[in-house]
N, C-alpha and C. Protein backbone atom coordinates (compact mmCIF):
# COMPACT_ATOMS: atom_id res chain seq x y z
N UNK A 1 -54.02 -3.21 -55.70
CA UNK A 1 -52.69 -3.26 -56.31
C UNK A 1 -52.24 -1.84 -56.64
N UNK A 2 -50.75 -1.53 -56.70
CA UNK A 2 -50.36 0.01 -56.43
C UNK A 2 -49.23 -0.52 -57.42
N UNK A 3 -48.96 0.49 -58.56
CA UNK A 3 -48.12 0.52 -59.30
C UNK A 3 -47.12 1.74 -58.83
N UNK A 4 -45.58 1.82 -58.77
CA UNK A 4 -44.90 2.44 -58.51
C UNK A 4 -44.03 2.96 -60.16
N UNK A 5 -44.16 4.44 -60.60
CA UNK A 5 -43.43 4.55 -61.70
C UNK A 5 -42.39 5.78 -61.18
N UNK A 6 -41.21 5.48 -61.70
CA UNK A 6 -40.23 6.53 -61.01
C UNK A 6 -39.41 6.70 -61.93
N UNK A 7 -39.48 8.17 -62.43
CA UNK A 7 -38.53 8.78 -63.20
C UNK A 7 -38.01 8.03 -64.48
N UNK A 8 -39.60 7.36 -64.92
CA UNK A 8 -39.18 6.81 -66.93
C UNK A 8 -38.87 7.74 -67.56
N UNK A 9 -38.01 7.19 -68.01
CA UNK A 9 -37.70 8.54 -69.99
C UNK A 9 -37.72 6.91 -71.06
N UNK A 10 -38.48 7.92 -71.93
CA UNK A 10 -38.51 6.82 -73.20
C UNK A 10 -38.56 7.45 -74.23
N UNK A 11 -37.81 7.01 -75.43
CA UNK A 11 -37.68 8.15 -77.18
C UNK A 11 -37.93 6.95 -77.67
N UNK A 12 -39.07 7.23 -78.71
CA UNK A 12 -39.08 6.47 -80.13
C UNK A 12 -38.14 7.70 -81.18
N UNK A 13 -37.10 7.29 -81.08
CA UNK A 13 -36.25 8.36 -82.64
C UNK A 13 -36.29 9.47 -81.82
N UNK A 14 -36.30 10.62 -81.84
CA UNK A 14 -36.55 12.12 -81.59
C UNK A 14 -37.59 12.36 -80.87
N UNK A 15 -38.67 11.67 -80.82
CA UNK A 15 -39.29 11.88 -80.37
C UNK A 15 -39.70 11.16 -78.67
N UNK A 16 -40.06 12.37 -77.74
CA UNK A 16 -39.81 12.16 -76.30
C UNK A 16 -41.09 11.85 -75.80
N UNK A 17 -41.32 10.12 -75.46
CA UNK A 17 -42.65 10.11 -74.72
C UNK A 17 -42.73 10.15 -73.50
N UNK A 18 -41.59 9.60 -72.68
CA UNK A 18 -41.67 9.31 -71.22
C UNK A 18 -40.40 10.39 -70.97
N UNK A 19 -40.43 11.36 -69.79
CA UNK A 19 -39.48 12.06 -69.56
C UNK A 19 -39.10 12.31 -67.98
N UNK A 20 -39.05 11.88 -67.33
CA UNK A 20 -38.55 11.62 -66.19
C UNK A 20 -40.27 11.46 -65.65
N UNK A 21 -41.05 10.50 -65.93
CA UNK A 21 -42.18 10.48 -65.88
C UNK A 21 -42.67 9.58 -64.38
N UNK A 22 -43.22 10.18 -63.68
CA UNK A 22 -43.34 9.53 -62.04
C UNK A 22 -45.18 9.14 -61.87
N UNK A 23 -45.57 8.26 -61.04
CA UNK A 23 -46.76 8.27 -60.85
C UNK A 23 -46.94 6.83 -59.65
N UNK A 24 -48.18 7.20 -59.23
CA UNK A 24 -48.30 5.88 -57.86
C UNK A 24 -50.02 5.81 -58.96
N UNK A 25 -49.68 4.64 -59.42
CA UNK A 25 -51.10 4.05 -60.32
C UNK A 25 -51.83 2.91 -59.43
N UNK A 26 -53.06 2.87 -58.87
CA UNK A 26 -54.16 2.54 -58.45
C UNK A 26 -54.32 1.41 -59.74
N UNK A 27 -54.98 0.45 -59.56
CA UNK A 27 -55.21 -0.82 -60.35
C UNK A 27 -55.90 -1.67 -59.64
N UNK A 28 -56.48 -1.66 -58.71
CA UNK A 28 -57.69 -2.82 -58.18
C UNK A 28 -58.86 -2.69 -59.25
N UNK A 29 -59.49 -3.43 -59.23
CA UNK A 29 -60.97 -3.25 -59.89
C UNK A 29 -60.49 -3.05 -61.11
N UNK A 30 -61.25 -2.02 -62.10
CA UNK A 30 -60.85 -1.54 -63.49
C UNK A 30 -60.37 -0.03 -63.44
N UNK A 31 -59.52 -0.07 -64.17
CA UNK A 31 -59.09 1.51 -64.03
C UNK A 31 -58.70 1.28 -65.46
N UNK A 32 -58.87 2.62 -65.84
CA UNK A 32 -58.66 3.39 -67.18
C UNK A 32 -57.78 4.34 -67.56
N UNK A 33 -57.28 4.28 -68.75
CA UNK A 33 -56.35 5.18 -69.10
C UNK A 33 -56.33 6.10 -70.17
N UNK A 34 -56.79 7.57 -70.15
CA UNK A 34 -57.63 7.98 -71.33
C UNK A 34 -56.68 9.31 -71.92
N UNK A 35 -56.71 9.98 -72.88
CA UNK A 35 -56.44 11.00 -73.46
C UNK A 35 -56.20 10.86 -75.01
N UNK A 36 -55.60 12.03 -75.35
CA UNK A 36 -55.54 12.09 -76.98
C UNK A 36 -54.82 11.28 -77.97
N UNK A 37 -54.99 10.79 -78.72
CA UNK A 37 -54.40 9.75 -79.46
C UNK A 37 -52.67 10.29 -79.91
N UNK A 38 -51.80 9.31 -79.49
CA UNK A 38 -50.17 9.93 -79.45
C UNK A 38 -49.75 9.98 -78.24
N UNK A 39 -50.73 10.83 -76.96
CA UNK A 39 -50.03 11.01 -75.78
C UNK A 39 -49.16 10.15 -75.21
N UNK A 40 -48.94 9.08 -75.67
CA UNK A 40 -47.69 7.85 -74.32
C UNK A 40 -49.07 7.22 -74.00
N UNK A 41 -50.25 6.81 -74.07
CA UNK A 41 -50.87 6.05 -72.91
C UNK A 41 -50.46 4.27 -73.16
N UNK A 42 -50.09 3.91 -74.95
CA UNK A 42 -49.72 3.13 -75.27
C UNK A 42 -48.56 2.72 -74.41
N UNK A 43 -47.58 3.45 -74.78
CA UNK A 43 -46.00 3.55 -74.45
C UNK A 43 -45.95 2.81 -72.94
N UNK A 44 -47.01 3.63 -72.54
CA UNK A 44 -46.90 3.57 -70.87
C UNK A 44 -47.30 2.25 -70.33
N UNK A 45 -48.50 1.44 -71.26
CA UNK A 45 -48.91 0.62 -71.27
C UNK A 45 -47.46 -1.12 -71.30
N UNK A 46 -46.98 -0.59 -72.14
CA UNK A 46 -46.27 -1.49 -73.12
C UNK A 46 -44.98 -1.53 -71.77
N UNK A 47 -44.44 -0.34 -71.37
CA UNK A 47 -43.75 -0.34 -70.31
C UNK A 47 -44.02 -1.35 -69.02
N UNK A 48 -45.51 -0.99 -68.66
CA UNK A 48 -45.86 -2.38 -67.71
C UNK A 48 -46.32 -3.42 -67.92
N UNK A 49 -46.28 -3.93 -69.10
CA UNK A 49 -46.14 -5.29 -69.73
C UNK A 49 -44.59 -5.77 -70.37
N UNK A 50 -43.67 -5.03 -70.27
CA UNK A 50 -42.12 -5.25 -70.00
C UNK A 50 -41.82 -5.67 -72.43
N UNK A 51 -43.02 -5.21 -72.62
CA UNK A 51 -42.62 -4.75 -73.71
C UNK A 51 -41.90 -3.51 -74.45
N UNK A 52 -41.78 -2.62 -73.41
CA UNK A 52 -40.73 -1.53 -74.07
C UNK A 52 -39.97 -0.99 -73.01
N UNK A 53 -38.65 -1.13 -73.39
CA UNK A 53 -37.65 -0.69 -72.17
C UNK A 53 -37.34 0.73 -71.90
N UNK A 54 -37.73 1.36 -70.73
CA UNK A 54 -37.25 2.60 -70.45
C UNK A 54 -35.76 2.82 -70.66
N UNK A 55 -35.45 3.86 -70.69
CA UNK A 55 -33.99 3.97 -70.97
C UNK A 55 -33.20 4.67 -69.41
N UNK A 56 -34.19 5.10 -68.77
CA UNK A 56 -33.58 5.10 -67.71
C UNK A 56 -35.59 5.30 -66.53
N UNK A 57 -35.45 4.86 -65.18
CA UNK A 57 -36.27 4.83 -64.21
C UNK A 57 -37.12 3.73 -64.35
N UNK A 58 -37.94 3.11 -62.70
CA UNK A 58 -38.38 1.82 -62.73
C UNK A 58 -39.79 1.97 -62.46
N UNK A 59 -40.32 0.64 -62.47
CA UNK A 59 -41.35 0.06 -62.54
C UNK A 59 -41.40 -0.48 -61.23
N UNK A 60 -42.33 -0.63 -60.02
CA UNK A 60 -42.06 -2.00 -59.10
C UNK A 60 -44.25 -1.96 -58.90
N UNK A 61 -44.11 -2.91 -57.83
CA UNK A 61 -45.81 -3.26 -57.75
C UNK A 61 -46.33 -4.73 -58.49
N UNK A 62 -45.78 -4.75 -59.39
CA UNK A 62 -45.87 -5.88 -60.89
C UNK A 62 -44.97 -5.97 -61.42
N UNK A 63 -44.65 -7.51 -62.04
CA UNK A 63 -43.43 -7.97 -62.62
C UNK A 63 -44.03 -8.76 -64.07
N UNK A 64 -44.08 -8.09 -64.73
CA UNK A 64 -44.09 -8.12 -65.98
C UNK A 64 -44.02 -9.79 -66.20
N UNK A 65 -43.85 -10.78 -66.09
CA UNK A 65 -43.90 -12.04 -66.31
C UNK A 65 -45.31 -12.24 -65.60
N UNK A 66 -46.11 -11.60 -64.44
CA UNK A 66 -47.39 -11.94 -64.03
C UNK A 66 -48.31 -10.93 -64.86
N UNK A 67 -48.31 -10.67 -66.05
CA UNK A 67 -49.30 -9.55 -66.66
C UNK A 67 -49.60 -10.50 -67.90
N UNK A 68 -51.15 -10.55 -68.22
CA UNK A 68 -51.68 -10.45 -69.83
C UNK A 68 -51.57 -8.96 -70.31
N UNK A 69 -51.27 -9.68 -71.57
CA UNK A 69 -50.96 -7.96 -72.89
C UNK A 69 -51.95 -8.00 -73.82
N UNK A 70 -53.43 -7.43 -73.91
CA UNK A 70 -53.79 -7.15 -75.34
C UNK A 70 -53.72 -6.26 -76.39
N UNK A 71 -53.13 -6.21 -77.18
CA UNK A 71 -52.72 -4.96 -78.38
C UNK A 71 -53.45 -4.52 -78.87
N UNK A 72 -53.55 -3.50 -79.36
CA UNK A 72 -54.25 -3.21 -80.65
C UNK A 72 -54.57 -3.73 -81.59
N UNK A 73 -53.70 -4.49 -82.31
CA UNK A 73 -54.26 -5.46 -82.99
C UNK A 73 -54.64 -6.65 -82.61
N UNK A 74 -55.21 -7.56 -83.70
CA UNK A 74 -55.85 -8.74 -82.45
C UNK A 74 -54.86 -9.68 -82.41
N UNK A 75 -54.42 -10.14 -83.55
CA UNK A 75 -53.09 -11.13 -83.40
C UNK A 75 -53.87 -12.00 -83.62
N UNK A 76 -54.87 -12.88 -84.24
CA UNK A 76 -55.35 -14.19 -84.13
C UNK A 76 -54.44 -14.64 -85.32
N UNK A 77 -54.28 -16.37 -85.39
CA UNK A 77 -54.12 -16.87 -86.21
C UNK A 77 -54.62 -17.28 -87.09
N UNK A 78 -54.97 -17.29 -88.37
CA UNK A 78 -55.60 -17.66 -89.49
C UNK A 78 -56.10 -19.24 -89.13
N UNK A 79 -55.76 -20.31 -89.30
CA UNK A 79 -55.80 -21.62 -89.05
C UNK A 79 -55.94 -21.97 -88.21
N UNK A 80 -56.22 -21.18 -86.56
CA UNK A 80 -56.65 -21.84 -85.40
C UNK A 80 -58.23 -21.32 -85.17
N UNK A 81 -58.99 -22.46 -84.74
CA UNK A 81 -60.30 -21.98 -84.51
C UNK A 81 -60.53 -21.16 -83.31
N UNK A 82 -61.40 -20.64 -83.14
CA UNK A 82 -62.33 -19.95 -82.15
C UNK A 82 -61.50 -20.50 -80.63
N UNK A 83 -61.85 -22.02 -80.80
CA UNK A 83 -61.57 -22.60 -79.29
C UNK A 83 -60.45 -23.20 -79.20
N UNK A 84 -59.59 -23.17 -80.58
CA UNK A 84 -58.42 -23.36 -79.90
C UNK A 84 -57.59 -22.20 -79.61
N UNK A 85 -57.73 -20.98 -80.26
CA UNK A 85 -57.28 -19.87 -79.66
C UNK A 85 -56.96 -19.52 -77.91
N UNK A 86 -58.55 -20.32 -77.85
CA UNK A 86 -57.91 -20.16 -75.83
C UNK A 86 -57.63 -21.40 -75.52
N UNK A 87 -57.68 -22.36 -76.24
CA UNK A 87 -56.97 -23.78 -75.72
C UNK A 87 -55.16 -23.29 -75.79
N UNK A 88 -54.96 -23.04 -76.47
CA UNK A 88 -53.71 -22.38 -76.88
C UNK A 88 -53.30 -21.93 -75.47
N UNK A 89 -53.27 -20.88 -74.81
CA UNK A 89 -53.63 -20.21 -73.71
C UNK A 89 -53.74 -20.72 -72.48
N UNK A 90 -54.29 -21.92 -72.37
CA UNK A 90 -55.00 -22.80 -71.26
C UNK A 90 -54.10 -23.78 -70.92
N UNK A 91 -53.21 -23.62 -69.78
CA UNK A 91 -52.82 -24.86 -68.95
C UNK A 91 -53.71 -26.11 -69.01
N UNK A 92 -52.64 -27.18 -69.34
CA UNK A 92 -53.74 -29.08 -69.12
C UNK A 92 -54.45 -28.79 -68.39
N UNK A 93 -54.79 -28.42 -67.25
CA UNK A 93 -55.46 -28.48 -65.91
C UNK A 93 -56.41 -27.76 -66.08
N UNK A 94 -56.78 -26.35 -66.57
CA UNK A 94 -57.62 -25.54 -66.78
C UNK A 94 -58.49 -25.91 -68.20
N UNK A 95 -57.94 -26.33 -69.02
CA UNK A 95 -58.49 -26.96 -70.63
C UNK A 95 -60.37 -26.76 -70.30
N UNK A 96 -61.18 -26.93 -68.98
CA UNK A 96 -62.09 -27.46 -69.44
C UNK A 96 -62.81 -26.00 -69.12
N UNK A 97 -62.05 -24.78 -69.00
CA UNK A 97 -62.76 -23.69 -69.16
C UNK A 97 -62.86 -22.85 -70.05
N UNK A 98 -62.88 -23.31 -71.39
CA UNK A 98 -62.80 -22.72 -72.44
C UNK A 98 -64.08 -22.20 -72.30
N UNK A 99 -65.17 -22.78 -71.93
CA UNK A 99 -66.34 -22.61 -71.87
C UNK A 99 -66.52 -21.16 -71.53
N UNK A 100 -65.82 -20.91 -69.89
CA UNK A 100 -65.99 -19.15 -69.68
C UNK A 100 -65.40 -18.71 -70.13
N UNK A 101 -64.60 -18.70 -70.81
CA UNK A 101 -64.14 -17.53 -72.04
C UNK A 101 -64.74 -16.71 -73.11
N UNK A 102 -65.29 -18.25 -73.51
CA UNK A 102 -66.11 -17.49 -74.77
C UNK A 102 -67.54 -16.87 -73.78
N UNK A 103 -67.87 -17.59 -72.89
CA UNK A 103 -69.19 -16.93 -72.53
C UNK A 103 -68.69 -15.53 -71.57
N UNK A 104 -67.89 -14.96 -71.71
CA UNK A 104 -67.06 -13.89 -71.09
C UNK A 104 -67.26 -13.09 -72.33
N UNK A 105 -66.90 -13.46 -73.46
CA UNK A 105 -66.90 -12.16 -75.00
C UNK A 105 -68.09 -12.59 -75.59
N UNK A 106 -69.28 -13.30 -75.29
CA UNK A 106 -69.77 -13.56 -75.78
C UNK A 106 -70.14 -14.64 -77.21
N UNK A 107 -69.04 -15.31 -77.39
CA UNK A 107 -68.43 -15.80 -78.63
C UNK A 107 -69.00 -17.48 -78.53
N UNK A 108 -70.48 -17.89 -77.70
CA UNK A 108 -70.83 -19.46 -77.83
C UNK A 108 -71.41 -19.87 -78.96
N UNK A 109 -71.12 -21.21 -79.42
CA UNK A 109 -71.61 -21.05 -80.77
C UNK A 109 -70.69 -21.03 -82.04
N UNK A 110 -69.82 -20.33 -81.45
CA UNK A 110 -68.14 -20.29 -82.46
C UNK A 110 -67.18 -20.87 -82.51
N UNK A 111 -67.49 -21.84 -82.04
CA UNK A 111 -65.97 -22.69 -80.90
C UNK A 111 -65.03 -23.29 -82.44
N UNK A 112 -66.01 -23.40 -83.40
CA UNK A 112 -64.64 -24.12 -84.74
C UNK A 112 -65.15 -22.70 -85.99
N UNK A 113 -65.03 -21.48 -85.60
CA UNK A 113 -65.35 -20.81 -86.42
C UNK A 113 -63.84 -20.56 -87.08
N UNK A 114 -62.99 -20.01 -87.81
CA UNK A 114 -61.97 -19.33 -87.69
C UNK A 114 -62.13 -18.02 -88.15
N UNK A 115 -60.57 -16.90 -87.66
CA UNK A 115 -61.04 -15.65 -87.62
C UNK A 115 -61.84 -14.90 -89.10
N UNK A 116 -61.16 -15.83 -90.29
CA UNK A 116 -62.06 -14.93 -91.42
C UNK A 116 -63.33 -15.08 -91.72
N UNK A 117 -63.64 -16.19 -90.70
CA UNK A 117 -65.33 -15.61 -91.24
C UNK A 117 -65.87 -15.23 -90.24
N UNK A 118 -64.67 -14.65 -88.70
CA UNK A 118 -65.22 -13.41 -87.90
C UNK A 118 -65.41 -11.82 -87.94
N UNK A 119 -66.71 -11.40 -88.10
CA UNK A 119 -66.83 -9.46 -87.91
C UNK A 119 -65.63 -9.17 -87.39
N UNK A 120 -65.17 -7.46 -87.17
CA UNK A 120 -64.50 -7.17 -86.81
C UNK A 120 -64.39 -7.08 -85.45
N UNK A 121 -65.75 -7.28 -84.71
CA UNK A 121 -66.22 -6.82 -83.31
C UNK A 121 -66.00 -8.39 -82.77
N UNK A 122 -66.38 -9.38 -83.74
CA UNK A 122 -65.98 -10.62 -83.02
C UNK A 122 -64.72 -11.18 -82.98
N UNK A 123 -63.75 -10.44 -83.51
CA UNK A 123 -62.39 -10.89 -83.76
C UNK A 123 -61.64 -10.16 -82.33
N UNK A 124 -62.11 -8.66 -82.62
CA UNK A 124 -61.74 -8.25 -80.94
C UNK A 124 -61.93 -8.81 -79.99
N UNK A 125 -63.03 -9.64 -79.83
CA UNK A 125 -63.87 -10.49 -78.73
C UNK A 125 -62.63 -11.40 -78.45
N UNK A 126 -62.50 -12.29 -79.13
CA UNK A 126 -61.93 -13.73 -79.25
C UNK A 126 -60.78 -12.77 -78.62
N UNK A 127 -59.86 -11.72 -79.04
CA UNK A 127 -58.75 -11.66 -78.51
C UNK A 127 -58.38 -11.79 -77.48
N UNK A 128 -59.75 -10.54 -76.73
CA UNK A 128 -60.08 -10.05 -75.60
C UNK A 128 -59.96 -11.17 -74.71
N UNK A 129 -61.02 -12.63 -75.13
CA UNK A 129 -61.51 -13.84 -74.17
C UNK A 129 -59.44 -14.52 -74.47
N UNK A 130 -58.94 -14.03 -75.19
CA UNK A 130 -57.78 -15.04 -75.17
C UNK A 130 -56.82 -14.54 -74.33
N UNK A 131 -56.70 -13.38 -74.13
CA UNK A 131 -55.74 -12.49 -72.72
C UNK A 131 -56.41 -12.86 -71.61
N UNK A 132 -57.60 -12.71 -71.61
CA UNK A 132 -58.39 -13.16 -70.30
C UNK A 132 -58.06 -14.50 -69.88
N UNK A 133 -57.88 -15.24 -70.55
CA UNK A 133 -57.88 -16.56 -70.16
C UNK A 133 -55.97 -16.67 -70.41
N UNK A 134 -55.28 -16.12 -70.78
CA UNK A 134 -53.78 -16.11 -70.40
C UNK A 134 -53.73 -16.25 -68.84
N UNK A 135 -54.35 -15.16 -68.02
CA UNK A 135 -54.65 -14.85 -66.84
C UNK A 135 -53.47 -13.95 -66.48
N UNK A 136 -53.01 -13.88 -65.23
CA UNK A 136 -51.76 -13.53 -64.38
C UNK A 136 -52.56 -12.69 -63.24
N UNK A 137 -51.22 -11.70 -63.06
CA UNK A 137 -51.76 -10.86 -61.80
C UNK A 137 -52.64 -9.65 -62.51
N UNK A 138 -52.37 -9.01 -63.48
CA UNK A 138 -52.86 -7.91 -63.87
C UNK A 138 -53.20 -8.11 -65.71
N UNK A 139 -54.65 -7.40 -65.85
CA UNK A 139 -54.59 -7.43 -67.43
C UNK A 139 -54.61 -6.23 -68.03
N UNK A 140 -53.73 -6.21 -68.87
CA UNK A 140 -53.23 -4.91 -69.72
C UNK A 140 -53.92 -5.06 -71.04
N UNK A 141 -55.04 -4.19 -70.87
CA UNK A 141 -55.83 -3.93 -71.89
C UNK A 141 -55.78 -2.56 -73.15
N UNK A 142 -55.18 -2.95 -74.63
CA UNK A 142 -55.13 -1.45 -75.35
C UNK A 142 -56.01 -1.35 -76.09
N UNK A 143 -57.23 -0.78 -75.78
CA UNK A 143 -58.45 -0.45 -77.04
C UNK A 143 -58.98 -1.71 -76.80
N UNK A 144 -59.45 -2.17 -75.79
CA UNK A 144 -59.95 -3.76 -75.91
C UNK A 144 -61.03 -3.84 -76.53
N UNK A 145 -62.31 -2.47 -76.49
CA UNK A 145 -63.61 -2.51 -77.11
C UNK A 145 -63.31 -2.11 -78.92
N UNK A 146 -62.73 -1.83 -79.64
CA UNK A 146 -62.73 -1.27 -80.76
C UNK A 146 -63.30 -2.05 -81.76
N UNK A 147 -64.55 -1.44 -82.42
CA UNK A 147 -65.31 -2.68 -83.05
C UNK A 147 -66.09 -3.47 -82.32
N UNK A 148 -66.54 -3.45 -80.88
CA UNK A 148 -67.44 -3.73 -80.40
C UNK A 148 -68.60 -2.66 -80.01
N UNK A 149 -69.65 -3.22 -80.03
CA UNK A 149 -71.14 -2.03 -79.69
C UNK A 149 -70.67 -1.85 -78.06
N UNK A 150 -71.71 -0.76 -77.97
CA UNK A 150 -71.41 -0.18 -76.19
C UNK A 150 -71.84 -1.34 -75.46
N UNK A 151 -73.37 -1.19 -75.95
CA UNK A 151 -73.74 -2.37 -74.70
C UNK A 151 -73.18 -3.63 -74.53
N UNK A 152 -72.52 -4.57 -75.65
CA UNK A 152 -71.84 -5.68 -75.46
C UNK A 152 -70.77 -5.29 -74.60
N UNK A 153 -70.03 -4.48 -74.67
CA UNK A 153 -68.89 -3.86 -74.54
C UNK A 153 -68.99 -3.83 -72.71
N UNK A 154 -70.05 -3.09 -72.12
CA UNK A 154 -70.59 -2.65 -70.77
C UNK A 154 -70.82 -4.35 -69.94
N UNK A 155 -71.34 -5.20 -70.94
CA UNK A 155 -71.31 -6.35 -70.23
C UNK A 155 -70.34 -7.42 -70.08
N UNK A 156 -69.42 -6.85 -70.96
CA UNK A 156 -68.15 -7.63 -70.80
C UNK A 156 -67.11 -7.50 -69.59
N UNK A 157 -67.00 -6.10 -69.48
CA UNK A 157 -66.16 -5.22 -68.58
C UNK A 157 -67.13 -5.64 -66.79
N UNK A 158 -68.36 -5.64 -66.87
CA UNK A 158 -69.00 -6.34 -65.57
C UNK A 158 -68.69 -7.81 -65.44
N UNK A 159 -68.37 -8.53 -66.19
CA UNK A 159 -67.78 -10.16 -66.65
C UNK A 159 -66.48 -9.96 -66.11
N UNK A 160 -65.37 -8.96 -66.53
CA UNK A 160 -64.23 -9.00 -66.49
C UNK A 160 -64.09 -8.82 -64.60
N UNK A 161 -64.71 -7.59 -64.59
CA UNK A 161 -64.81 -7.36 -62.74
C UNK A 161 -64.89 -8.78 -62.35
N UNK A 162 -66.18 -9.26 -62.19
CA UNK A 162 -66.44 -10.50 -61.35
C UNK A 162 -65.32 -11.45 -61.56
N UNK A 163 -64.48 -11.24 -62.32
CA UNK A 163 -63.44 -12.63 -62.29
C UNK A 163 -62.45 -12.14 -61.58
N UNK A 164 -62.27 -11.06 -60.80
CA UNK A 164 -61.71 -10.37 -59.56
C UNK A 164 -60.09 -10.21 -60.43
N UNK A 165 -59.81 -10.39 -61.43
CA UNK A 165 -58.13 -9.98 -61.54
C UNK A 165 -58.12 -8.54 -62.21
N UNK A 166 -57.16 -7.74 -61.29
CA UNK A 166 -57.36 -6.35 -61.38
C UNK A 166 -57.25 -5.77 -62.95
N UNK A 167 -57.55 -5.48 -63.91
CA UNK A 167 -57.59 -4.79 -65.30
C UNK A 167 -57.38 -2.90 -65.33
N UNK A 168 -56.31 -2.73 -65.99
CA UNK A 168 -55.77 -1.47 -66.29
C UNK A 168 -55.80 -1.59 -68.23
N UNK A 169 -57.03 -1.05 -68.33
CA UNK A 169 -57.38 -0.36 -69.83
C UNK A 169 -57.17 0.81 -70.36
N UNK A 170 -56.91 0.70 -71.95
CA UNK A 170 -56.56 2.31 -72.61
C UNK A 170 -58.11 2.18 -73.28
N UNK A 171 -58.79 3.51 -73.26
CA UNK A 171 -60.14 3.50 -73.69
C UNK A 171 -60.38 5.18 -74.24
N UNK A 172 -61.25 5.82 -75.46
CA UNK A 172 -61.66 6.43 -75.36
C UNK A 172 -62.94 6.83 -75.31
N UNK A 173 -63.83 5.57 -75.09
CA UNK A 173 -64.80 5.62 -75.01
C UNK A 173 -65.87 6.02 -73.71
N UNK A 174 -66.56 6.78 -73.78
CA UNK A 174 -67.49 7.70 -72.54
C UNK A 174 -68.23 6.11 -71.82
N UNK A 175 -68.59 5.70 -72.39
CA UNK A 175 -69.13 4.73 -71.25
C UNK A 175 -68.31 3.73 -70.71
N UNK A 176 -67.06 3.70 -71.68
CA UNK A 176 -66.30 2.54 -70.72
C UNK A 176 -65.53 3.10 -69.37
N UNK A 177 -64.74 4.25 -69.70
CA UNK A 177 -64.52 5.18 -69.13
C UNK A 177 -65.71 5.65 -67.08
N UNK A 178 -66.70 5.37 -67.48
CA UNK A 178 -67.91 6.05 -66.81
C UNK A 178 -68.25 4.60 -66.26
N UNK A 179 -67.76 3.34 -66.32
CA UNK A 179 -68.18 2.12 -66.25
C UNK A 179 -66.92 2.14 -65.02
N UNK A 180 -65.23 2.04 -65.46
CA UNK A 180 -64.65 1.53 -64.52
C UNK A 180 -64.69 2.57 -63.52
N UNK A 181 -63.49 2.04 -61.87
CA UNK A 181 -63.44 2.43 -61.00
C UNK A 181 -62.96 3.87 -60.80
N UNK A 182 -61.94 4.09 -61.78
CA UNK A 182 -61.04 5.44 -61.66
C UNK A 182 -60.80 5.45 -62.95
N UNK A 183 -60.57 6.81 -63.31
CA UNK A 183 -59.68 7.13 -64.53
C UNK A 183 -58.58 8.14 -64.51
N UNK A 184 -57.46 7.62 -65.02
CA UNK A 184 -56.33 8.75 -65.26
C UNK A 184 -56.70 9.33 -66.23
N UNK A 185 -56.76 10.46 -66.73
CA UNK A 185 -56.70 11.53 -68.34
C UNK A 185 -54.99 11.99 -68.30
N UNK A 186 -54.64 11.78 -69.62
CA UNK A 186 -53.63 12.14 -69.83
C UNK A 186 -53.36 13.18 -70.70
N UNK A 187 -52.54 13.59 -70.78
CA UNK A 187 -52.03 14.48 -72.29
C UNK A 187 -50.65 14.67 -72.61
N UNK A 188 -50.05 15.18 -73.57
CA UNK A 188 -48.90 15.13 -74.08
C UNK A 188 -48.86 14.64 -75.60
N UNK A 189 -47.40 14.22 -75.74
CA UNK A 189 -46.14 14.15 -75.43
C UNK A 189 -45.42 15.27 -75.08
N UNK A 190 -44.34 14.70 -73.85
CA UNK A 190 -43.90 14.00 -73.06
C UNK A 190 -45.14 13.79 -72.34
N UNK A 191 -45.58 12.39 -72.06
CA UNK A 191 -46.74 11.88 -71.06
C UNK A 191 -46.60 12.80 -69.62
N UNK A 192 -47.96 13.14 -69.19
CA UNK A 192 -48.28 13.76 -68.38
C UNK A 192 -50.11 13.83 -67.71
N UNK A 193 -49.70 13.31 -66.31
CA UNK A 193 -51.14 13.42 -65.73
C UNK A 193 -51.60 14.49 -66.00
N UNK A 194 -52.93 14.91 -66.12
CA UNK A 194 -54.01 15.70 -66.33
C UNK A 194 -54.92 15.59 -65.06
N UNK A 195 -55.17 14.76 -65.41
CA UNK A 195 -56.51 14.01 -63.72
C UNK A 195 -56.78 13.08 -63.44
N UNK A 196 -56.90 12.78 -62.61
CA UNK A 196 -57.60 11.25 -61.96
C UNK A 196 -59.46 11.56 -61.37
N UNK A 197 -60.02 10.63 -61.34
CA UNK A 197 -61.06 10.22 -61.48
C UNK A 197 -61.74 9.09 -60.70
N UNK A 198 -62.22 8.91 -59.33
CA UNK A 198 -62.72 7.95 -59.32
C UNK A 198 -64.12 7.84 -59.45
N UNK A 199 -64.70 6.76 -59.61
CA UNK A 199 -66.11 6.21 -59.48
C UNK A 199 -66.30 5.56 -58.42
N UNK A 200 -65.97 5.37 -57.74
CA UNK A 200 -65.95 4.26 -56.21
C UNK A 200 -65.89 4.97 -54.83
């Protein structure tokens, strides 16, 4: 999958993240999106999940109605359990795979837990298994590990591969980073490539 970005500009207030910002983004397998905290990698993110509108230049490759979005925060609901979080999520037809979800974040065992009497690392989990199981063409991952250990973290992202739908993550972490296929490094504001990276 080949993302096409051509000539975004984007301002929060005064401030300039996207500025006639161009790029041909690689997205098969896992690819990563890394640099200093502020640079646009969010922004940029949020752009190809059709959550923040450029003010002028396009997007093509992906249409934003075929993408999962995970945020930064987790978003769970207080009053829904563990398994209905991805029942929630789950087409009638699919309902009876709640099962790989949780065994995707690791989360069996929890199925009527709810989030407050989940760690912080298991609350990320559940999010994580609940975008995953949204599905579409592409998953837009921001900080998906935060609050999870490495090694859980390393076996999730080999979980995520094998379910073959291409994943584009924001990460600053050295092994997740060193795990997927390619990495962009960024820097800024105004967003700007630095380097690309593959592993493959």
């Amino acid at each position: 999958m080949m993302l096409h970005l051509r000539d975004l500009c984007l301002c929060y207030g005064e401030k300039l993240v996207l500025d006639g910002f161009s790029l041909e983004l690689s997205c098969d397998g896992l690819t990563a999106l890394t640099g200093p905290s502020g640079c646009g990698k969010t922004t940029l993110l949020r752009v190809l999940g059709g959550l923040a509108r450029p003010a002028a230049g396009q997007v093509s490759g992906i249409s934003p109605e075929r993408t999962a979005f995970l945020f930064q925060e987790n978003r769970l609901l207080p009053w829904r359990t563990v398994e209905q979080h991805i029942l929630d999520v789950l087409p009638r037809e699919r309902r009876g795979e709640v099962g790989r979800y949780l065994a995707l974040a690791e989360l069996e065992g929890e199925e009527t837990s709810y989030p407050a009497s989940l760690s912080g690392g298991m609350a990320r989990r559940l999010a994580l298994a609940r975008c995953a199981a949204l599905g579409g063409d592409l998953l837009l991952l921001d900080e998906p590990f935060s609050g999870v250990d490495g090694d859980r973290a390393l076996r999730i992202l080999r979980r995520l591969r094998q379910m073959g739908t291409p994943v584009l993550l924001v990460s600053h972490e050295p092994a997740v980073l060193e795990a997927c296929d390619r990495v962009y490094s960024f820097n800024g504001p105004p967003l700007f490539l630095d380097e690309r990276r593959d592993h493959i």
